[in-house]
Structures are given as C-alpha cells and as structure tokens.
C-alpha atoms as a PDB file:
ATOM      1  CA  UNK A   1      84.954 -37.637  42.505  1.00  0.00           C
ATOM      2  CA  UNK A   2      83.703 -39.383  39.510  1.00  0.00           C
ATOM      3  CA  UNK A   3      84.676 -38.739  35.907  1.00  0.00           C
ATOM      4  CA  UNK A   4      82.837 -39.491  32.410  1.00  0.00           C
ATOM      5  CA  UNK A   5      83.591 -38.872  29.079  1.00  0.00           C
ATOM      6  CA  UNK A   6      81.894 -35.883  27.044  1.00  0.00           C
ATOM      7  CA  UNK A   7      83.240 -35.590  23.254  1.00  0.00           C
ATOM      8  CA  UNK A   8      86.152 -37.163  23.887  1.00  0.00           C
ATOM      9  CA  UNK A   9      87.430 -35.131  27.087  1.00  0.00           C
ATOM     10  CA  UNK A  10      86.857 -36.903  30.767  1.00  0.00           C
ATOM     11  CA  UNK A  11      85.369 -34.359  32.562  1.00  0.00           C
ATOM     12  CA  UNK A  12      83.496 -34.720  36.722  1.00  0.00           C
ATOM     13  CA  UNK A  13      80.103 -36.644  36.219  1.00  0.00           C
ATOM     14  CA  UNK A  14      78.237 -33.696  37.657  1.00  0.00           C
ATOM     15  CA  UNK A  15      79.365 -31.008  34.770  1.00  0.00           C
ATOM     16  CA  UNK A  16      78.799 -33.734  32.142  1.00  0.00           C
ATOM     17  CA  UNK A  17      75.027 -33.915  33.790  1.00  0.00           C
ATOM     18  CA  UNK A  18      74.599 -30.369  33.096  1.00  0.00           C
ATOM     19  CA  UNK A  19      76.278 -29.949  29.898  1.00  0.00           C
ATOM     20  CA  UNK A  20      73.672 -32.987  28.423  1.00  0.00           C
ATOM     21  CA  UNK A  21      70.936 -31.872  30.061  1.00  0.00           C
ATOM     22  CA  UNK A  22      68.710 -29.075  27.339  1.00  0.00           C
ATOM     23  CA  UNK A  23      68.479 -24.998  28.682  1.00  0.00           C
ATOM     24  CA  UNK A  24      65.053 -24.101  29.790  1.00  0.00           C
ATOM     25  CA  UNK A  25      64.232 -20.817  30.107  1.00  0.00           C
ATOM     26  CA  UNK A  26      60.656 -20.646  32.102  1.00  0.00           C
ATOM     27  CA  UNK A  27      58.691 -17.631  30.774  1.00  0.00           C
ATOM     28  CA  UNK A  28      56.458 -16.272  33.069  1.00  0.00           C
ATOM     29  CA  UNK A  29      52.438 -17.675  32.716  1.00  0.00           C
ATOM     30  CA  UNK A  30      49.527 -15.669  31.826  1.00  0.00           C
ATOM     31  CA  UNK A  31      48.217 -16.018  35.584  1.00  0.00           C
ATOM     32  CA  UNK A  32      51.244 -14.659  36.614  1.00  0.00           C
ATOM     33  CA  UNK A  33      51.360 -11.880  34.455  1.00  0.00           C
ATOM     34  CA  UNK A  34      47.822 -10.935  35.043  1.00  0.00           C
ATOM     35  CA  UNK A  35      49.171 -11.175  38.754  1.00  0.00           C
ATOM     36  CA  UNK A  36      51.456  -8.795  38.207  1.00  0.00           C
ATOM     37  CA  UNK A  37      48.915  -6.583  36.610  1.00  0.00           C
ATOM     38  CA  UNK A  38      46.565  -6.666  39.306  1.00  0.00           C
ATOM     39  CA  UNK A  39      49.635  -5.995  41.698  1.00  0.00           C
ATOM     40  CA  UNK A  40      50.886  -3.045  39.665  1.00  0.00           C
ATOM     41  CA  UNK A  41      47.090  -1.628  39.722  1.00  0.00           C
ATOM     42  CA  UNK A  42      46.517  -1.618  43.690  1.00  0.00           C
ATOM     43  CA  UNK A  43      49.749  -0.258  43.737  1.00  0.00           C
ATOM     44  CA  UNK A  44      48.934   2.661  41.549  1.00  0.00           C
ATOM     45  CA  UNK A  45      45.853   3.186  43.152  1.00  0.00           C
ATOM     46  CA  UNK A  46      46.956   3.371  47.027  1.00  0.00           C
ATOM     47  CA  UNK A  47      49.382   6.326  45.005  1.00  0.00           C
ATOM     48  CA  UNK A  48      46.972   7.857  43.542  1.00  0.00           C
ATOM     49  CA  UNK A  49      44.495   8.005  46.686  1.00  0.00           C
ATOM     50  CA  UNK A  50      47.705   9.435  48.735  1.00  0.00           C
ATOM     51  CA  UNK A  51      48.935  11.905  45.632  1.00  0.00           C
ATOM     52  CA  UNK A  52      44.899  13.401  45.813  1.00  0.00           C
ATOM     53  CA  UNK A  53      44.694  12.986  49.446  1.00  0.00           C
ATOM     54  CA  UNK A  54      47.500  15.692  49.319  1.00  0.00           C
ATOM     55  CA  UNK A  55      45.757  17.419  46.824  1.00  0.00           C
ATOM     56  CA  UNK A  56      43.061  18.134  48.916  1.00  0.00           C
ATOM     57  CA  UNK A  57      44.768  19.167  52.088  1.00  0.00           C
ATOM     58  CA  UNK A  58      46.492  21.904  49.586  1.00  0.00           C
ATOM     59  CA  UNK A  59      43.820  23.373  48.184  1.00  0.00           C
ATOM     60  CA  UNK A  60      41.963  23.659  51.123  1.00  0.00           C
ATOM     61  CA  UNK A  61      45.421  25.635  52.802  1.00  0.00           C
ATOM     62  CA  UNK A  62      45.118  27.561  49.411  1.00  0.00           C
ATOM     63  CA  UNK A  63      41.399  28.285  50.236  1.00  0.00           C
ATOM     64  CA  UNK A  64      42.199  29.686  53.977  1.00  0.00           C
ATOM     65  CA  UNK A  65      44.941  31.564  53.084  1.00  0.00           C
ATOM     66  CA  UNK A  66      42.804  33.324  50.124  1.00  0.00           C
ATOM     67  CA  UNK A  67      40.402  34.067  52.668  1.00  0.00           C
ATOM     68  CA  UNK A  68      42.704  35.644  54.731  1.00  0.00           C
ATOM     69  CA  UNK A  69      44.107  37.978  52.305  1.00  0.00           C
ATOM     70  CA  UNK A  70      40.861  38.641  51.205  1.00  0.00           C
ATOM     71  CA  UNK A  71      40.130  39.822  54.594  1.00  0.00           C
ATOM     72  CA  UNK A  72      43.289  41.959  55.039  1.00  0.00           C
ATOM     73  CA  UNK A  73      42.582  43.702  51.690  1.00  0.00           C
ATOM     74  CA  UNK A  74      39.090  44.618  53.201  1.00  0.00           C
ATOM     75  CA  UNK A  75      40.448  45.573  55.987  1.00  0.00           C
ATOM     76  CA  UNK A  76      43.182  48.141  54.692  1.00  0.00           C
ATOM     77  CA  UNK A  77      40.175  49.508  52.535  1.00  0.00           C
ATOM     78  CA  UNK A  78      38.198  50.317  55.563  1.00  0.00           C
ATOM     79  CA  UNK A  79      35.163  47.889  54.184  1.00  0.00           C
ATOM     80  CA  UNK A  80      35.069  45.260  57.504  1.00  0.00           C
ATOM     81  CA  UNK A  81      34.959  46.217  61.392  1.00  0.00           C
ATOM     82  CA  UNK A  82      38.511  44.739  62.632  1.00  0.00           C
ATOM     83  CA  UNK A  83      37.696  41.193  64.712  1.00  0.00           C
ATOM     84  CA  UNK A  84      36.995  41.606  68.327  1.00  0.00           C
ATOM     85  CA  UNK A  85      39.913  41.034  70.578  1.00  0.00           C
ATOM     86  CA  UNK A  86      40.865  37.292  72.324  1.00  0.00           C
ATOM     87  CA  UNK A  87      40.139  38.500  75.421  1.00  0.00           C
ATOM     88  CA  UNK A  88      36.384  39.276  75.109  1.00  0.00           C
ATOM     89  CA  UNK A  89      36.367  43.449  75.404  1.00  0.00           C
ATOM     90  CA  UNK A  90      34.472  45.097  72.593  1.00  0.00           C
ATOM     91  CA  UNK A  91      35.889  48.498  71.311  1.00  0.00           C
ATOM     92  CA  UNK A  92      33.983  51.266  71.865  1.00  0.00           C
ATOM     93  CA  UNK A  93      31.647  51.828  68.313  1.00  0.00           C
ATOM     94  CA  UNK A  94      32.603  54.913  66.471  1.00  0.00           C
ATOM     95  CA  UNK A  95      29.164  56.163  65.402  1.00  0.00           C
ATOM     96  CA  UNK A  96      30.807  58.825  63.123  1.00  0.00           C
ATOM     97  CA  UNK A  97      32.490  56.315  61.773  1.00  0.00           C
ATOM     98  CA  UNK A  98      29.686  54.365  61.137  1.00  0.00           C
ATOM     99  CA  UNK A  99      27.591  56.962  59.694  1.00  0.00           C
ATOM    100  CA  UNK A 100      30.132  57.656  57.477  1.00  0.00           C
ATOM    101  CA  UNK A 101      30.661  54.275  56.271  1.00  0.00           C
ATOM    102  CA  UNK A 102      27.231  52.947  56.057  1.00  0.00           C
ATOM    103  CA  UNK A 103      25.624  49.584  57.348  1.00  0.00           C
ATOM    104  CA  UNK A 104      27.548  47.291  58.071  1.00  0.00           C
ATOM    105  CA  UNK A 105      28.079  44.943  54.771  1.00  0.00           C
ATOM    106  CA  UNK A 106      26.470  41.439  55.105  1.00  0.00           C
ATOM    107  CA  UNK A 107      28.388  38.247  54.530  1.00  0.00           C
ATOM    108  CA  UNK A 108      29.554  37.058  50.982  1.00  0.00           C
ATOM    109  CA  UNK A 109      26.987  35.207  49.600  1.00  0.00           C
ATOM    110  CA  UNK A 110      29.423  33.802  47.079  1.00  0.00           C
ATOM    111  CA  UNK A 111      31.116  32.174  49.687  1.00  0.00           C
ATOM    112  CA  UNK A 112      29.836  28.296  49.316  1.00  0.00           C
ATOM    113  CA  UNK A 113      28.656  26.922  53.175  1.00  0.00           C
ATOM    114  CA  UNK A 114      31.322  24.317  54.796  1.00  0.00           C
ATOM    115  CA  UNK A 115      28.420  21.922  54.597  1.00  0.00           C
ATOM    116  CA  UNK A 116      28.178  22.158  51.217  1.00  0.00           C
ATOM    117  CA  UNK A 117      31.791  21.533  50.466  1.00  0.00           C
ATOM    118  CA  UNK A 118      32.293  18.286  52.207  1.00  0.00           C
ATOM    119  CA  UNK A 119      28.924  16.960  50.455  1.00  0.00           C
ATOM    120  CA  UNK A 120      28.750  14.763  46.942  1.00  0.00           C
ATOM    121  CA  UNK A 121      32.853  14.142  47.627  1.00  0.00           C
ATOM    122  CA  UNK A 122      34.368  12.799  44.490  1.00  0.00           C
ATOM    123  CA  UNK A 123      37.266  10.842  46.175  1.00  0.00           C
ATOM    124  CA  UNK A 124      34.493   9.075  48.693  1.00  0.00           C
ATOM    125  CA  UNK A 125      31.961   8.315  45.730  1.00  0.00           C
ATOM    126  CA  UNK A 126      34.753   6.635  43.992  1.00  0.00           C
ATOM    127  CA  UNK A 127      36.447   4.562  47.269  1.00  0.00           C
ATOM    128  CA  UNK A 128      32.954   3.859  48.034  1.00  0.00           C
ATOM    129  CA  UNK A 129      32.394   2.315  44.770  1.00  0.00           C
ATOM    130  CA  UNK A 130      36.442   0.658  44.468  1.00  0.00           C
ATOM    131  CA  UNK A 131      35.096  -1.332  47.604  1.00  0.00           C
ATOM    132  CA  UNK A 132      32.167  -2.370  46.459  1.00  0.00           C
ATOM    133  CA  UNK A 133      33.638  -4.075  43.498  1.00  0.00           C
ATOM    134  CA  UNK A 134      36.311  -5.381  45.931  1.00  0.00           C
ATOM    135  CA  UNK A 135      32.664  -6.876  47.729  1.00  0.00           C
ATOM    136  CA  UNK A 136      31.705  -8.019  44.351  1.00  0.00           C
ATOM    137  CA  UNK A 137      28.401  -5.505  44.583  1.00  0.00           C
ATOM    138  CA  UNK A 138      28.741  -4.618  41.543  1.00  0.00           C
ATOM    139  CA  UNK A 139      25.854  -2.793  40.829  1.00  0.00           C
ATOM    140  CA  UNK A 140      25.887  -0.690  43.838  1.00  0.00           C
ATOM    141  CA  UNK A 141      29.673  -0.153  42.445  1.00  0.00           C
ATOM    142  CA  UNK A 142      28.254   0.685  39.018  1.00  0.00           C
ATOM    143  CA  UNK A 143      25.614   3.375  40.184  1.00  0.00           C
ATOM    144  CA  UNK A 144      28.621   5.106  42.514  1.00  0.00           C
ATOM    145  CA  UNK A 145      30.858   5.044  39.355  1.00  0.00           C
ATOM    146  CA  UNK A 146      28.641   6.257  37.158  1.00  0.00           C
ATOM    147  CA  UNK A 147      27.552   9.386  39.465  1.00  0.00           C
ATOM    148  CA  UNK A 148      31.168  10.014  39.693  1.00  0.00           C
ATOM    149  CA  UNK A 149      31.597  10.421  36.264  1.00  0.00           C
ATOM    150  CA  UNK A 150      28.247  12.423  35.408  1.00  0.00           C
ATOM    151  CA  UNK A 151      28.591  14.763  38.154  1.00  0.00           C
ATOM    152  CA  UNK A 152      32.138  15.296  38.534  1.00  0.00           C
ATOM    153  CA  UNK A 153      33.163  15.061  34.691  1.00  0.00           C
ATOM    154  CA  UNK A 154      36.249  16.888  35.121  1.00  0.00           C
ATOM    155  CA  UNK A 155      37.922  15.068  38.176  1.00  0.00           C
ATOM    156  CA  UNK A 156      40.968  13.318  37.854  1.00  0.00           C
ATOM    157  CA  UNK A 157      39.451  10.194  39.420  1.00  0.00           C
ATOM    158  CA  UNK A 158      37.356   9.853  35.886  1.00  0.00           C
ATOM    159  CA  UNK A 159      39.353   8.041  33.921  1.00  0.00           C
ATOM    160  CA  UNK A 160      39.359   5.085  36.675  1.00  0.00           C
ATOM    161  CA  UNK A 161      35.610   5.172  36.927  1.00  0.00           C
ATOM    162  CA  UNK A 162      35.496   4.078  33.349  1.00  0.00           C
ATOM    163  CA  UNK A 163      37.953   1.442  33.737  1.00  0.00           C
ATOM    164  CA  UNK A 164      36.253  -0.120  36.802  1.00  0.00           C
ATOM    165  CA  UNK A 165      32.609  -0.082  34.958  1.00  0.00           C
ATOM    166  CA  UNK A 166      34.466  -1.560  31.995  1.00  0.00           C
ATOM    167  CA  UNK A 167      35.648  -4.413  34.355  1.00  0.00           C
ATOM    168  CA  UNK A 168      32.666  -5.023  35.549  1.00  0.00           C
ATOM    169  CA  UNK A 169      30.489  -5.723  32.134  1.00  0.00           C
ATOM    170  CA  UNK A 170      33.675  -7.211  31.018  1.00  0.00           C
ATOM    171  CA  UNK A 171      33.051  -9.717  33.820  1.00  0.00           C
ATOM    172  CA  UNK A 172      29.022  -9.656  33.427  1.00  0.00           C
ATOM    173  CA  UNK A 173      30.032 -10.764  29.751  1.00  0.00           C
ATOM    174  CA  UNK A 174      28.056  -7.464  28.777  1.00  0.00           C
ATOM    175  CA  UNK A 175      31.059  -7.256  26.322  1.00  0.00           C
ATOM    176  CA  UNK A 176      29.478  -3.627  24.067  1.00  0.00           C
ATOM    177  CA  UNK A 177      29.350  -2.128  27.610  1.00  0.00           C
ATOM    178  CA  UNK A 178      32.328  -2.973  28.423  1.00  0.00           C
ATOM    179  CA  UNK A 179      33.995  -1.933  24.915  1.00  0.00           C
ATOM    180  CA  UNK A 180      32.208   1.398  25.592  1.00  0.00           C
ATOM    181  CA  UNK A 181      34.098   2.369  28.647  1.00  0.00           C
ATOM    182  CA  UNK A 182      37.409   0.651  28.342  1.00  0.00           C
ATOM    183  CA  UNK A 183      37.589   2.999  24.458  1.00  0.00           C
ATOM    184  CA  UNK A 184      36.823   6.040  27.142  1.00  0.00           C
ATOM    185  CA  UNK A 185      39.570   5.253  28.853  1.00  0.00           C
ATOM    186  CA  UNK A 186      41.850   5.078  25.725  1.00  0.00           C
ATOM    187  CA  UNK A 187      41.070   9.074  25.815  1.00  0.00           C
ATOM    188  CA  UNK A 188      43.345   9.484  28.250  1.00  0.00           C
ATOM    189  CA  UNK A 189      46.577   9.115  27.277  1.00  0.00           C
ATOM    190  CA  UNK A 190      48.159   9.266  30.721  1.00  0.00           C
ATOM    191  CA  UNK A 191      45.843   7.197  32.605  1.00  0.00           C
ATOM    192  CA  UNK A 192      47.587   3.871  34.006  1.00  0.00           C
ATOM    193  CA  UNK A 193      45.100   1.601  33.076  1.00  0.00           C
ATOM    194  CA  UNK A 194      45.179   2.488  29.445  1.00  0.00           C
ATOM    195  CA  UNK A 195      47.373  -0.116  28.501  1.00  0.00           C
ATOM    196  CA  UNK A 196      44.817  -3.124  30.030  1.00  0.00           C
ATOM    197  CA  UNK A 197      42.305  -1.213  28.287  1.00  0.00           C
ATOM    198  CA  UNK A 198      43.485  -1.181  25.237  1.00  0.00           C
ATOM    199  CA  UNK A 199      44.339  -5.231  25.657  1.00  0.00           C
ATOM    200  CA  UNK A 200      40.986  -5.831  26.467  1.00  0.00           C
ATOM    201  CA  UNK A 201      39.336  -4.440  23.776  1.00  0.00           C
ATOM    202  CA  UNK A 202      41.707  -7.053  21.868  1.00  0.00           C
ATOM    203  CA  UNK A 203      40.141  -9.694  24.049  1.00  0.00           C
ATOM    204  CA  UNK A 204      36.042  -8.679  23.445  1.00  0.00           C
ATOM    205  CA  UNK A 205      36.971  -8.841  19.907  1.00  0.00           C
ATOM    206  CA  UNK A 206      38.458 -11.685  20.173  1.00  0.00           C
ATOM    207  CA  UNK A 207      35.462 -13.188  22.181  1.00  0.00           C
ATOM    208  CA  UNK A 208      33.167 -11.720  19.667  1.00  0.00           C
ATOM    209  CA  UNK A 209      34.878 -13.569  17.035  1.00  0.00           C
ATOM    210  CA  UNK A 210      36.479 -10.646  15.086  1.00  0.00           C
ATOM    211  CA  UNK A 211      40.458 -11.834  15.422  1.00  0.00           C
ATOM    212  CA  UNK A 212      41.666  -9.262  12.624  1.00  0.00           C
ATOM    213  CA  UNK A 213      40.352  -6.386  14.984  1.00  0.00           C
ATOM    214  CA  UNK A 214      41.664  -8.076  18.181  1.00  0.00           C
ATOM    215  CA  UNK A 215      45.190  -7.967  16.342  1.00  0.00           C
ATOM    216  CA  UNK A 216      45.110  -4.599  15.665  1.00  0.00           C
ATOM    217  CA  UNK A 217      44.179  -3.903  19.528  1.00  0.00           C
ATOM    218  CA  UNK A 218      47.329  -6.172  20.748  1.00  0.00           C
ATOM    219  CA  UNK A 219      49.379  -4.899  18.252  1.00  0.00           C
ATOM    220  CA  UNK A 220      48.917  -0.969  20.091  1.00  0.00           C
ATOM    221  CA  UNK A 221      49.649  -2.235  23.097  1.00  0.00           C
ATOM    222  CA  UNK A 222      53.112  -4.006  21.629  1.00  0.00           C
ATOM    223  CA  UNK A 223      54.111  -0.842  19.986  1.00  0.00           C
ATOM    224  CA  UNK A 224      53.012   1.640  22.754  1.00  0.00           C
ATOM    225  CA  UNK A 225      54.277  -0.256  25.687  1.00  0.00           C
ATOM    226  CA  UNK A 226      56.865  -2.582  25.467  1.00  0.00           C
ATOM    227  CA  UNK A 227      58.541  -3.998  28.084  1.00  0.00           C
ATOM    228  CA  UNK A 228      55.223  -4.628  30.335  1.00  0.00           C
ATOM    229  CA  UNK A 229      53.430  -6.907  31.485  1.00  0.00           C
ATOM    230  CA  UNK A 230      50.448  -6.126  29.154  1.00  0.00           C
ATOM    231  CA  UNK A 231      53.086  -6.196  25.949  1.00  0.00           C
ATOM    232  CA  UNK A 232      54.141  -9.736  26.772  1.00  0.00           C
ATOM    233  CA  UNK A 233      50.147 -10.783  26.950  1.00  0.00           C
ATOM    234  CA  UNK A 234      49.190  -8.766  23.923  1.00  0.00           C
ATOM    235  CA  UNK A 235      52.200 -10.526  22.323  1.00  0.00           C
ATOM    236  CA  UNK A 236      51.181 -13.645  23.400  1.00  0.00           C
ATOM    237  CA  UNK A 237      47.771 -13.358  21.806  1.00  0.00           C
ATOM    238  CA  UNK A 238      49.049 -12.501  18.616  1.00  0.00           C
ATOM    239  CA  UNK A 239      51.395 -15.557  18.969  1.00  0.00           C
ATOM    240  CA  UNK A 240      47.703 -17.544  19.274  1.00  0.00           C
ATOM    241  CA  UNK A 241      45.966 -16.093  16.380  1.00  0.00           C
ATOM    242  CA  UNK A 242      48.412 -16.164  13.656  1.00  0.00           C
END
C-alpha cells in the first residue's frame, strides 16, 4: 500500500486523496425539483380519482338503502301494495281494501330518473378534460374545465379545474388568465396544488417585471410550506432576485 504525508502524519495515499480533495454537496436542480412536482401531482391525482371513485360507490349504497327504508316505512303505513312474489303468482286484490284505501298512489315524482343521474358527470367532465391537456388540446381541455366549474360549483374536483386552466394560460403566456385562476385556487386552503399556485403567481410577476410582488409570493410559499419541493424553488428565486 502506498503512504504520503498529510500535515506532518504519513497516512495511505488513498485517504490523503480524499482528505485534499473539497466536500461537494450536489443540491438537487430546478428540473429535478419541478420533476418531483409533477411526480407528486399524478400521484395525488390517481388518489384523489380512487378516494372519489369510492365516494361514489357510497353514496349510491346510501341512495338504495334510503330507498329501501323508504319503502318499508310505506309499507308498515299501509300506503304501497306489498311487491308481487318471485315466483310470478299475483295475490288475490282485496277490493275492500282498496276502496278503503283509495287509488293506488302514483310514483314519486321527486325521485330524479337513473338517466338523469349518470348524465353531466362531474368526475368524467374533469378526466375528460385532465386528458386532453395530457393530448395538449388545450382548448377542448379548457371548455370541459370550465363547465366543470360553472355547473358543478360545489364539487370537490373544483379546485383542480382552476389549477389546470391556470396551467394552461400559464403555458399560452396568457399570464392575467392565468393569475386569475391559480389566486382561485389559493381559496382553498387544503387543495394540493396550492402551494405551485401560490409559486406561480411569484413567477407571472416575476415575468411581468414586478420582482417586489414576486417576493412576497415566494416568500408564502417559504413560510407556509417548508420542507417541499416548492419551498426549495420559491427559495431559490428569492436567492435570484435579491
């Protein structure tokens, strides 16, 4: 094994290689942070799509099963005929019965046609749309977003639709649009995409050249969410404009 000298002590060649040579640390780049970003987001989103998938499937169990209560109660009050028999043979009709009772009462009207409930879906509008910006048709993907969030302004999938149309004028370089619906998304406090949104309004500032506002934008995103991946870039561009 060879030796060298380092400050006065002989020491093996190879740990006198390392002890001269400087410590890098390699910080992660802003393509691979973005990465990680974009990674995180498809992530959320196949979650999201499963979580309301669920959703769904329970609410419509909730539906049947108020429908079928609904039914018993009718039944104990003596308001519906009892449902024929499986096996085809009819009771015989009780004409007093009848008489007593009255007609027989006619379907609830308030009851909304299966039809009608699988129409104008919500969840398809928006993974319609998802895919078309995924196609980079973005203004078929702007038209589903936007019917999402006119017609269905209470749905959970709301706060995404904004995000995705910000994304898009961000990218057409239609930077007030874009400002516009990445500050809706900032409404929502527990929205994942928040924290991008938030960053990008940093960046149209910044690309508008107002680079006391985009500070203030990064500096949220620092305070609000350390630790991620959009901290480190807002941190970065702070770094860049002092």
């Amino acid at each position: 094994m060879a030796f060298t000298r380092f400050r006065g002590i002989v020491v093996p060649a190879v740990l006198s290689a390392c002890l001269l040579s400087p410590l890098a640390v390699a910080e992660p780049s802003v393509a691979q942070l973005e990465k990680q970003i974009n990674a995180r987001n498809a992530a959320l989103l196949d979650m999201q799509n499963r979580v309301q998938q669920q959703e769904a499937a329970i609410r419509k169990l909730e539906g049947r099963i108020q429908d079928l209560s609904e039914r018993l109660s009718a039944l104990e009050k003596g308001t519906v005929r009892p449902v024929a028999p499986a096996n085809g043979n009819q009771p015989a009709p009780d004409t007093a019965s009848s008489a007593k009772n009255g007609p027989k009462p006619q379907p609830d009207s308030t009851q909304v046609p299966e039809a009608k409930k699988t129409a104008g879906d919500p969840k398809k509008i928006y993974d319609d749309s998802f895919a078309s910006v995924r196609d980079n048709n973005f203004r078929k993907a702007e038209a589903g977003f936007t019917e999402l969030i006119q017609n269905y302004p209470d749905s959970d999938l709301v706060p995404n639709s904004y995000y995705w149309l910000g994304q898009i004028y961000y990218k057409e370089k239609q930077y007030q649009k874009a400002r516009e619906n990445f500050l809706n998304v900032t409404k929502y406090k527990s929205c994942p995409k928040r924290a991008d949104s938030i960053f990008k309004l940093g960046s149209i500032e910044e690309l508008l050249k107002n680079p006391e506002k985009a500070k203030k934008f990064y500096q949220v995103v620092v305070n609000s969410y350390k630790g991620s991946a959009e901290a480190v870039l807002a941190q970065k561009a702070l770094d860049r404009l002092k």
